[in-house]
Protein backbone atom coordinates (compact mmCIF):
# COMPACT_ATOMS: atom_id res chain seq x y z
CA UNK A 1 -50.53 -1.29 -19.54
CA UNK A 2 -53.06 0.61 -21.47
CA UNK A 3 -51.54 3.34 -23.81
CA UNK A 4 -55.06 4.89 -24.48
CA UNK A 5 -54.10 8.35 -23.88
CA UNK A 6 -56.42 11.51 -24.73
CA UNK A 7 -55.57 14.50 -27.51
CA UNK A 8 -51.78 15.53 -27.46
CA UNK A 9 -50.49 12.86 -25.46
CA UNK A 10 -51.38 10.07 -27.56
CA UNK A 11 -49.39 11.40 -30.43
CA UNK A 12 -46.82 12.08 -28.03
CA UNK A 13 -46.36 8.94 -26.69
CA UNK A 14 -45.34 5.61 -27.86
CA UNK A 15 -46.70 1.90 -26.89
CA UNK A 16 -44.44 0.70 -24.06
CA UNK A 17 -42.18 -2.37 -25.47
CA UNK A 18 -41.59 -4.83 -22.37
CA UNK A 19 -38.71 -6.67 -24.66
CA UNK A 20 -36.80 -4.51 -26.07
CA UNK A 21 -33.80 -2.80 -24.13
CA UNK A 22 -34.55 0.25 -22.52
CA UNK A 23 -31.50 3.02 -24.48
CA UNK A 24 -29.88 5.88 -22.33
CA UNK A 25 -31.52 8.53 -25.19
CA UNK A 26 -35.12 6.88 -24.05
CA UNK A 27 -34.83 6.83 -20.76
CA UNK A 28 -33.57 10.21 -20.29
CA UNK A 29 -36.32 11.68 -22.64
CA UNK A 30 -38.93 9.79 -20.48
CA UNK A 31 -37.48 12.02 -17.20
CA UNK A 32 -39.62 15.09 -17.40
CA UNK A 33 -39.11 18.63 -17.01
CA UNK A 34 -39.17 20.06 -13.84
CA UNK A 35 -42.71 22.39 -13.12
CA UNK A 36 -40.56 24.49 -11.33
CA UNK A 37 -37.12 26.10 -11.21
CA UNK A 38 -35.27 26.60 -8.31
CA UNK A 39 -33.65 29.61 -8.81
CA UNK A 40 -31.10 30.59 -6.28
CA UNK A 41 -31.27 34.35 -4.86
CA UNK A 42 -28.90 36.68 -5.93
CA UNK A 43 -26.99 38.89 -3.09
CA UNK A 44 -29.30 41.58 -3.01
CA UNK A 45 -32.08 39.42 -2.83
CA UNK A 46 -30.79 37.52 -0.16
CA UNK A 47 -33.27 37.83 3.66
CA UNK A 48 -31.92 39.79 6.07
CA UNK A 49 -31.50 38.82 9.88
CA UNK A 50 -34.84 40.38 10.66
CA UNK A 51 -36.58 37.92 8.07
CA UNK A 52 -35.09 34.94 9.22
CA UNK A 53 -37.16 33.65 11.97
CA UNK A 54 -35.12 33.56 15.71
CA UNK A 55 -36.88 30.24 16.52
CA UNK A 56 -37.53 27.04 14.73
CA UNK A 57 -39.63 24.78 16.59
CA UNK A 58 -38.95 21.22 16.30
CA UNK A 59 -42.04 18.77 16.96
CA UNK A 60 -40.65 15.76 15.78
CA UNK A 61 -39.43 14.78 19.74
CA UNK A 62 -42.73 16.55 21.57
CA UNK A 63 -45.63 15.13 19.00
CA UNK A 64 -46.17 11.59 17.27
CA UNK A 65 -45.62 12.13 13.18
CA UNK A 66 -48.80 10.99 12.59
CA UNK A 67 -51.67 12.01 15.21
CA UNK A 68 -54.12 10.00 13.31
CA UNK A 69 -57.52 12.23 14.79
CA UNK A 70 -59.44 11.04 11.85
CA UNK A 71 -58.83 7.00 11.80
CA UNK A 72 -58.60 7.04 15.69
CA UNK A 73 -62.54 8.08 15.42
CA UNK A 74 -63.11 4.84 13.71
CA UNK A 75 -60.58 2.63 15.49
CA UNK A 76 -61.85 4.14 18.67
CA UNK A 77 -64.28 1.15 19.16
CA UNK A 78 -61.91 -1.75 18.93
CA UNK A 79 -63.32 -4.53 21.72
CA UNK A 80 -65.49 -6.95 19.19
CA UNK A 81 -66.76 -8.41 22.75
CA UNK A 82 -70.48 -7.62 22.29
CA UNK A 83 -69.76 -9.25 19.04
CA UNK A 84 -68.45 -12.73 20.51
CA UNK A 85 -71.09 -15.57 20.84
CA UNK A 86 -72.33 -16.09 24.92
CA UNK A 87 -70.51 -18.25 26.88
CA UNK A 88 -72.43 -18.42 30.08
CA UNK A 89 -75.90 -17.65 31.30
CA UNK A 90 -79.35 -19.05 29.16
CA UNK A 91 -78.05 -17.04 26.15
CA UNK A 92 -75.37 -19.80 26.30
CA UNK A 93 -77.25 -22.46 26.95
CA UNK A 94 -80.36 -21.79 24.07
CA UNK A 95 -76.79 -21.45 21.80
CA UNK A 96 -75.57 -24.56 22.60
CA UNK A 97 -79.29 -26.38 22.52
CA UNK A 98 -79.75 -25.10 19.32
CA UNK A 99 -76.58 -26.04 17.80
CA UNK A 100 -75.98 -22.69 16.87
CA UNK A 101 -78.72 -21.47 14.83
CA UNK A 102 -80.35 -19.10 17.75
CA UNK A 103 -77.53 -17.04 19.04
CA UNK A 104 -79.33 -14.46 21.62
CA UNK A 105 -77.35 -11.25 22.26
CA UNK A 106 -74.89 -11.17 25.10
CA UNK A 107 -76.34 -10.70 28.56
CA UNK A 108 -75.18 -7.58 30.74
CA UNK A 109 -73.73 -9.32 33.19
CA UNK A 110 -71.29 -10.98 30.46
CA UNK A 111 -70.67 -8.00 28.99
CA UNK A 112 -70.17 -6.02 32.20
CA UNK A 113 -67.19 -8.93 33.04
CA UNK A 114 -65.60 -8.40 29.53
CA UNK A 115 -65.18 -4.65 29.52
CA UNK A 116 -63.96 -5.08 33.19
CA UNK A 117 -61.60 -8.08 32.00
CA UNK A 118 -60.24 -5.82 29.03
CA UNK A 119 -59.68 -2.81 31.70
CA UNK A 120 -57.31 -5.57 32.99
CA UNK A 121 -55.52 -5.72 30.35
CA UNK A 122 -54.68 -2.83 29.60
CA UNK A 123 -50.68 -1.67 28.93
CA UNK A 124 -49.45 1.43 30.56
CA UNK A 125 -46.23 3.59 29.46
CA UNK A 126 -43.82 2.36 32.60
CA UNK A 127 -44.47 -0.36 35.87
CA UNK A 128 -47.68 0.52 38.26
CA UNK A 129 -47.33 0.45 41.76
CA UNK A 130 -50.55 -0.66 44.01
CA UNK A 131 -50.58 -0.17 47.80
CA UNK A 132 -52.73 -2.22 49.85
CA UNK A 133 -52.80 -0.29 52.78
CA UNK A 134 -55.02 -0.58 56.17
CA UNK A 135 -53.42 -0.04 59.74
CA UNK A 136 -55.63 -2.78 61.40
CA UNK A 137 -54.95 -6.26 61.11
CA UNK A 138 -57.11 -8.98 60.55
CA UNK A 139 -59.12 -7.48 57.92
CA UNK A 140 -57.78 -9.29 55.03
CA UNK A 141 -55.08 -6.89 53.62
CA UNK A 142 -52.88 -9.89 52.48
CA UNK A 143 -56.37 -11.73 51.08
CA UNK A 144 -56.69 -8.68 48.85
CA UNK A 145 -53.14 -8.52 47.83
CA UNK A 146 -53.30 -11.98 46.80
CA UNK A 147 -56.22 -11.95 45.13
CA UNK A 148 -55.63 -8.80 42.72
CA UNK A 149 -52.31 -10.98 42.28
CA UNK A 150 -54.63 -13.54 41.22
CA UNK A 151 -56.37 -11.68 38.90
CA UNK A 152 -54.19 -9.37 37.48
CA UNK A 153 -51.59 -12.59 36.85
CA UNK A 154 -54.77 -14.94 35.00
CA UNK A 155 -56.42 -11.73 32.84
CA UNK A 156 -53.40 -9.46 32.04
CA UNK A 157 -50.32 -11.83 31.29
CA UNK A 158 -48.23 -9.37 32.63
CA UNK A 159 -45.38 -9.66 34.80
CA UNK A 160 -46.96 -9.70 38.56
CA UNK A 161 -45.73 -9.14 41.88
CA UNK A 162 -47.26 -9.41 45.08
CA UNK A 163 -44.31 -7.99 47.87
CA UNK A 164 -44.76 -8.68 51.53
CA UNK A 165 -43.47 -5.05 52.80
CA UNK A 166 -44.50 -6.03 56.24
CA UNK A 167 -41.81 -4.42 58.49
CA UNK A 168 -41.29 -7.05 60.49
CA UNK A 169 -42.91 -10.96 59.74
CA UNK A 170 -45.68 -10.82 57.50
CA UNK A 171 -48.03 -13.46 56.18
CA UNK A 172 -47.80 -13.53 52.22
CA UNK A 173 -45.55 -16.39 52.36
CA UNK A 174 -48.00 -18.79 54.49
CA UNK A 175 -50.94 -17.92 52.76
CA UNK A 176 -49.06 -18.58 49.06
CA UNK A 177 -47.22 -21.79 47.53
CA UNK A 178 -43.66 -21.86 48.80
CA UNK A 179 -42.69 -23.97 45.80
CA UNK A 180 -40.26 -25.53 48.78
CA UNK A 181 -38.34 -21.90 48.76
CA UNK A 182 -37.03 -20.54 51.76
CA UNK A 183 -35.91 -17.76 50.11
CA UNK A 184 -36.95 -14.41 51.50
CA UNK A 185 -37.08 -10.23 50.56
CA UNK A 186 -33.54 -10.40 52.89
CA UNK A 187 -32.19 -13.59 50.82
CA UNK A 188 -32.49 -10.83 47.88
CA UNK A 189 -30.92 -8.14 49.70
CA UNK A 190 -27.82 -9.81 50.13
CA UNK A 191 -27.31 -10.22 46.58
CA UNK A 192 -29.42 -7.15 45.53
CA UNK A 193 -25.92 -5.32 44.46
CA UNK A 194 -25.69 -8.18 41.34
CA UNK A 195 -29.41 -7.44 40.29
CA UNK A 196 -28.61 -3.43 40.40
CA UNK A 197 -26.35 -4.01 36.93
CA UNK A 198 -27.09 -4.30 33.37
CA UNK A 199 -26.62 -7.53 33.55
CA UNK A 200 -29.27 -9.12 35.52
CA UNK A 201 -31.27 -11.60 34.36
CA UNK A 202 -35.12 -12.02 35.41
CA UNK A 203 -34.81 -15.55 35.54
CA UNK A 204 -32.15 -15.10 38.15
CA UNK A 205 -34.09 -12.74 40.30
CA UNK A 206 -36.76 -15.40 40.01
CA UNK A 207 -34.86 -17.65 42.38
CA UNK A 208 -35.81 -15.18 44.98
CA UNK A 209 -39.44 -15.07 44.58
CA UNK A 210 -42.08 -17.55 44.63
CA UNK A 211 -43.84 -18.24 41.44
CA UNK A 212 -47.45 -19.73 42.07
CA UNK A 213 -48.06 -21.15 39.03
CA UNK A 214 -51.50 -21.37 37.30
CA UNK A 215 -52.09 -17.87 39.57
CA UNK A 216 -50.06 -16.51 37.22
CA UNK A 217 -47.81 -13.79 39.88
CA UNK A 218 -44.75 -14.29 41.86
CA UNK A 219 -44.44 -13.28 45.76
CA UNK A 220 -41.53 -11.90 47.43
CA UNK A 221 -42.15 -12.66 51.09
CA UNK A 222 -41.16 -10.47 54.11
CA UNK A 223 -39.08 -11.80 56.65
CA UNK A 224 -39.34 -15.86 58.09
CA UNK A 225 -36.76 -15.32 60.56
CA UNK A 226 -38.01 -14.66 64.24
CA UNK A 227 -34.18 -14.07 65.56
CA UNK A 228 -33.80 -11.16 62.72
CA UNK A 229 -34.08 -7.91 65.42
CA UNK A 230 -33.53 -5.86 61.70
CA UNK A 231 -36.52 -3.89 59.59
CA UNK A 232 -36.33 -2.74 56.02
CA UNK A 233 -35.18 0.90 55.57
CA UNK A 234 -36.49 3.35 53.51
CA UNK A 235 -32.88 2.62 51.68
CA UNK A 236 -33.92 -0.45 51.44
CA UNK A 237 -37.06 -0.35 50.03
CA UNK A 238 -35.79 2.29 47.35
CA UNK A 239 -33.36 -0.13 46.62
CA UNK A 240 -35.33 -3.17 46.07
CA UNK A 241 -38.27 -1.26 44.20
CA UNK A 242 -35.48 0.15 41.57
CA UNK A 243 -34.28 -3.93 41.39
CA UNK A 244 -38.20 -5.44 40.94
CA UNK A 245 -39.66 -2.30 39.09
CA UNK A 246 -37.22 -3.36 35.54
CA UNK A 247 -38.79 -7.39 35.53
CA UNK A 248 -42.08 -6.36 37.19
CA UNK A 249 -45.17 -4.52 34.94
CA UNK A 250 -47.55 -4.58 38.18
CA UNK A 251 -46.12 -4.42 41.60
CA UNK A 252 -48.69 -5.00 44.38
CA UNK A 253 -47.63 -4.16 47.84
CA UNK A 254 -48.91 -5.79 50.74
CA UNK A 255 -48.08 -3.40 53.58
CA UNK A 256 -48.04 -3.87 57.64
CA UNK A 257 -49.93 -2.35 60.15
CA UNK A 258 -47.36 0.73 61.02
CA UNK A 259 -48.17 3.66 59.15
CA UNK A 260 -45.13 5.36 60.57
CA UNK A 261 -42.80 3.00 59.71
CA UNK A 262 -39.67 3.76 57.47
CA UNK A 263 -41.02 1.11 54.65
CA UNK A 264 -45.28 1.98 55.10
CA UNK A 265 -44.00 5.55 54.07
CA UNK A 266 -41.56 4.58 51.58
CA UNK A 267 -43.82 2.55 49.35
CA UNK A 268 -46.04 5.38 50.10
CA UNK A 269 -43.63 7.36 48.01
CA UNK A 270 -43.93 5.13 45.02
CA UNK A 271 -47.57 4.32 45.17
CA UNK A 272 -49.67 4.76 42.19
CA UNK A 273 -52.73 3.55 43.69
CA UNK A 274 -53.64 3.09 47.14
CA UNK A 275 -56.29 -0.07 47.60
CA UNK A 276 -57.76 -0.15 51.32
CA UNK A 277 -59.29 -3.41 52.22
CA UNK A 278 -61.63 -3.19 55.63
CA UNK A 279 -64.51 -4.58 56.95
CA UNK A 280 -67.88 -2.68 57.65
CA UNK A 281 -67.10 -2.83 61.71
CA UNK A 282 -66.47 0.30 63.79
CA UNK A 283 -62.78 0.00 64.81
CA UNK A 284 -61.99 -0.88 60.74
CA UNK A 285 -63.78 2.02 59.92
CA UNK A 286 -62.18 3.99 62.00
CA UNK A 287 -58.49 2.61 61.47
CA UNK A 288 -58.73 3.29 57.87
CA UNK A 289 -60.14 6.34 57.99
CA UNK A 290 -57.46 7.48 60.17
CA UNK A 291 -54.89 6.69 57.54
CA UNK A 292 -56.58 8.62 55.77
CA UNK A 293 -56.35 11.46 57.35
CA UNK A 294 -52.90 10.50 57.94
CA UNK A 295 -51.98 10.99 53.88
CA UNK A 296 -54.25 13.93 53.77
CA UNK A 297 -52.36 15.61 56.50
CA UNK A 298 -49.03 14.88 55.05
CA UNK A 299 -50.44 16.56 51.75
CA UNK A 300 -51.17 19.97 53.72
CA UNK A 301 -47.58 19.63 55.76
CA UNK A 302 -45.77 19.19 52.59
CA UNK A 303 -47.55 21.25 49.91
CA UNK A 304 -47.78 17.86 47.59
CA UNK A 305 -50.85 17.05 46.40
CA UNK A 306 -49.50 13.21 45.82
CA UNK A 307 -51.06 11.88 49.09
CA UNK A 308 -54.37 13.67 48.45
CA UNK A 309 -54.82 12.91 45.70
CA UNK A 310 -54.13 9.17 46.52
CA UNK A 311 -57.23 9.28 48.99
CA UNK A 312 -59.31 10.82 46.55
CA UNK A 313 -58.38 8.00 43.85
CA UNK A 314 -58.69 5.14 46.22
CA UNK A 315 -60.37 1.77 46.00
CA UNK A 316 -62.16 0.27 49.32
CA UNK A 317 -62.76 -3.39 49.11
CA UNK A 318 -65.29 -4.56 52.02
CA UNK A 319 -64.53 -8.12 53.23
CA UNK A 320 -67.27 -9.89 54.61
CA UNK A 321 -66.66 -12.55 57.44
CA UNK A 322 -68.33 -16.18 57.59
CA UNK A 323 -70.96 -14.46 59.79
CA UNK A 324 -71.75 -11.32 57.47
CA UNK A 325 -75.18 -10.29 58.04
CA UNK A 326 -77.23 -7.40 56.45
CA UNK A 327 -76.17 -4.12 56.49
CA UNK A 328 -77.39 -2.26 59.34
CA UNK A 329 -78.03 1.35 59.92
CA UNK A 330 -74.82 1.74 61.76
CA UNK A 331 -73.25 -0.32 58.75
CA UNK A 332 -74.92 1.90 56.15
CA UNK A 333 -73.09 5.44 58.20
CA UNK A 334 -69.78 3.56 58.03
CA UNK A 335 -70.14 2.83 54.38
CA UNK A 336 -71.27 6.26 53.52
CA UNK A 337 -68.15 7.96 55.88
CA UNK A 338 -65.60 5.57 53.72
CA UNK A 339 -67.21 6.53 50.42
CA UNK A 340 -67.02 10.22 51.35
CA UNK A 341 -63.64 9.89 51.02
CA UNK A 342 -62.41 7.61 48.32
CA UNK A 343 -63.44 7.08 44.64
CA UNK A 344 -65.15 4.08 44.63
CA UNK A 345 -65.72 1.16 47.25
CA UNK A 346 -66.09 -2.76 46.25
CA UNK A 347 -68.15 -5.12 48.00
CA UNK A 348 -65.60 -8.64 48.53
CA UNK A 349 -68.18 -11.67 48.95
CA UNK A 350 -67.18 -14.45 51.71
CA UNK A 351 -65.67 -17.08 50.28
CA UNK A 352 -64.19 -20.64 52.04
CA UNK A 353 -61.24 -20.83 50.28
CA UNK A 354 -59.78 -17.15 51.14
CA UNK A 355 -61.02 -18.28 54.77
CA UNK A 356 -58.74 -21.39 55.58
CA UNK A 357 -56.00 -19.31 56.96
CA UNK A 358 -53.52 -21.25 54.78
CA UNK A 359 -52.68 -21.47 51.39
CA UNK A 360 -55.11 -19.50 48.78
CA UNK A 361 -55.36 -21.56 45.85
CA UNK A 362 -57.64 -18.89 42.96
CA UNK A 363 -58.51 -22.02 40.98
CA UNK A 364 -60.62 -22.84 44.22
CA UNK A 365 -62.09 -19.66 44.55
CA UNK A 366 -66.09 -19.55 43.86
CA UNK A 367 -67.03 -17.43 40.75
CA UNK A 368 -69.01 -14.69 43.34
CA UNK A 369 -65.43 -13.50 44.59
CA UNK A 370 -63.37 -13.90 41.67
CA UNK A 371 -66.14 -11.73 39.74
CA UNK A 372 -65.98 -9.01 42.83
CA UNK A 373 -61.91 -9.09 42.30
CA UNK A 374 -62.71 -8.58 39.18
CA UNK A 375 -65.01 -5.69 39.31
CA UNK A 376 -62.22 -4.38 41.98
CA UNK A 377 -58.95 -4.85 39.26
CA UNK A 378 -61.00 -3.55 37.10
CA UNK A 379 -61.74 0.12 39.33
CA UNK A 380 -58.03 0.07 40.06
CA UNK A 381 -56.92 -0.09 36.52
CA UNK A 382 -59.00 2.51 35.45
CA UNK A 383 -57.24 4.78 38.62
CA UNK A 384 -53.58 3.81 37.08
CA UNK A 385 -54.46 4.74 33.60
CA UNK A 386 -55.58 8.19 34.54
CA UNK A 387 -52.16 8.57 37.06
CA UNK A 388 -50.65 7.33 33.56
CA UNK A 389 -52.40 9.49 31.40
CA UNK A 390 -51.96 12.78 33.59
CA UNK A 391 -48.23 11.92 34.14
CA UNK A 392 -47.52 11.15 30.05
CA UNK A 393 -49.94 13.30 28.36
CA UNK A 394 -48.43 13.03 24.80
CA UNK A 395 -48.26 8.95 25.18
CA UNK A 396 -52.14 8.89 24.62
């Protein structure tokens, strides 16, 4: 340590020996004298009631200690993807060619797939709730369901769950790997009253749902059993949400066709963002846009804004048939009449394997749909960060 000290001080102060013991008399002439006294007020002196302030505002539990305005400016830009080497496309190719000594930019479609990918990925402050919702069958609400399942259980590595909440039999569990489970939504019900402790497990309440593997997301089917006269309540459904909702970061709900039924409008209730899969044909069209005005009404009969609002932040994803032709006129009006009324609306290519009608393996998928899924996740997770971010302002 350098004792080369200016004027006064070097006089003042000795060389520091690293040997020789350290005596009380030194050490205490090394602590210096306070700058300042603290001199406590006499009686008279003391502040009266009117000086003292009435309130003392504690931040400590409303704002973060350190709010970081400054460093979050620079940190702000912390996805290095335009900064990763191509992997696809002729940028790739030229890369690989060249052993590495041309390395073209990234193309925009590339990019445009990572920045949706990291949307994906993105945490949120509690579980998200997504409602696939579309009163008419047969226009590929459970194809949806398990395809954002799909996606968000490959990109995200979160915790996924695709639930069957079809009232009565739905199709989740033939168009997924059974893993040779029989086990269905009332299998868990039974036991539902173990899982509602402290001291559930997830790999117990695993036995009730079917994992599907390199998917990455678990199903809970709906009912199997054609002599079951029974639906699931609203009870139910609050019950079983509370249960899934502590193992589960993204809960995807694959609803019926009853709008009116107890469970529809229960996971309704808990929906953070309503996805409405449909096809560009008149009855579809129609049928979804009537649900729509279904949640809107319930808005003005209530006074809540929820249901609105859900409309207004909703995702459309257009399946297209093996026979999809270009759009006509009367195609064009139905598009324009759905995006009216939502926030955004996804075009779903055809794809064979979502069209087999039995088990939807993603790893057979073409890249076409899994990009549009993609693109789709991606809209939706941009909806539940800004439900997030308006319900937990002081978590961002």
């Amino acid at each position: 340590m350098s004792t080369n000290w200016q004027g006064s001080e070097r006089s003042s102060r000795s060389p520091i020996n690293l040997t020789e013991p350290y005596t009380e008399a030194e050490a205490a002439a090394a602590v210096p004298e306070p700058a300042l006294k603290v001199v406590a007020p006499s009686a008279d002196q003391a502040p009266t009631a009117e000086e003292i302030p009435s309130t003392v505002v504690d931040r400590s539990e409303t704002e973060p200690l350190v709010r970081g305005r400054r460093s979050a400016a620079i940190l702000r830009k912390e996805n290095v993807d335009d900064q990763l080497p191509p992997t696809t496309g002729w940028q790739a190719f030229l890369r690989t060619v060249s052993f590495g000594l041309i390395s073209p930019r990234v193309g925009a479609a590339e990019l445009a797939r990572r920045s949706d990918i990291a949307a994906i990925q993105r945490i949120y402050s509690r579980p998200m709730n997504i409602m696939v919702a579309q009163p008419l069958g047969g226009v590929g609400k459970t194809t949806c369901s398990i395809g954002l399942g799909s996606t968000f259980g490959i990109h995200s590595a979160l915790q996924t769950l695709v639930w069957d909440n079809n009232e009565t039999m739905g199709t989740a569990g033939v168009r997924t790997n059974s893993n040779d489970s029989t086990r269905t939504v009332w299998d868990l019900l039974r036991v539902l009253e173990s899982f509602e402790t402290v001291q559930a497990r997830k790999g117990e309440l695993s036995y009730y749902t079917r994992h599907q593997g390199n998917n990455g997301f678990h199903v809970l089917v709906s009912d199997e059993d054609p002599d079951r006269m029974k639906s699931i309540g609203v009870e139910e459904f609050n019950r079983l949400h509370t249960v899934v909702a502590r193992f589960y970061d993204t809960i995807i709900v694959d609803t019926g066709n009853n709008t009116r039924s107890a469970n529809w409008l229960a996971a309704v209730e808990v929906t953070d963002q309503l996805v409405i899969p449909t096809t560009l044909k008149r009855n579809a069209v129609v049928s979804a846009l009537r649900m729509i005005e279904q949640l809107e009404s319930m808005s003005e009969h209530t006074g809540h804004p929820r249901y609105k609002d859900l409309v207004a932040n909703a995702v459309v994803l257009v399946t297209q048939g093996a026979g999809w032709k270009e759009a006509t006129a009367e195609q064009k009006k139905l598009r324009e009449a759905l995006s009216a009324a939502v926030r955004t609306v996804v075009d779903i290519p055809y794809d064979t394997a979502l069209d087999t009608g039995s088990i939807i393996d993603w790893q057979l998928v073409g890249d076409p749909a899994r990009r549009a899924f993609e693109r789709a996740s991606a809209e939706i997770a941009n909806g539940l960060l800004a439900v997030d971010a308006a319900a937990a302002p002081t978590a961002r």
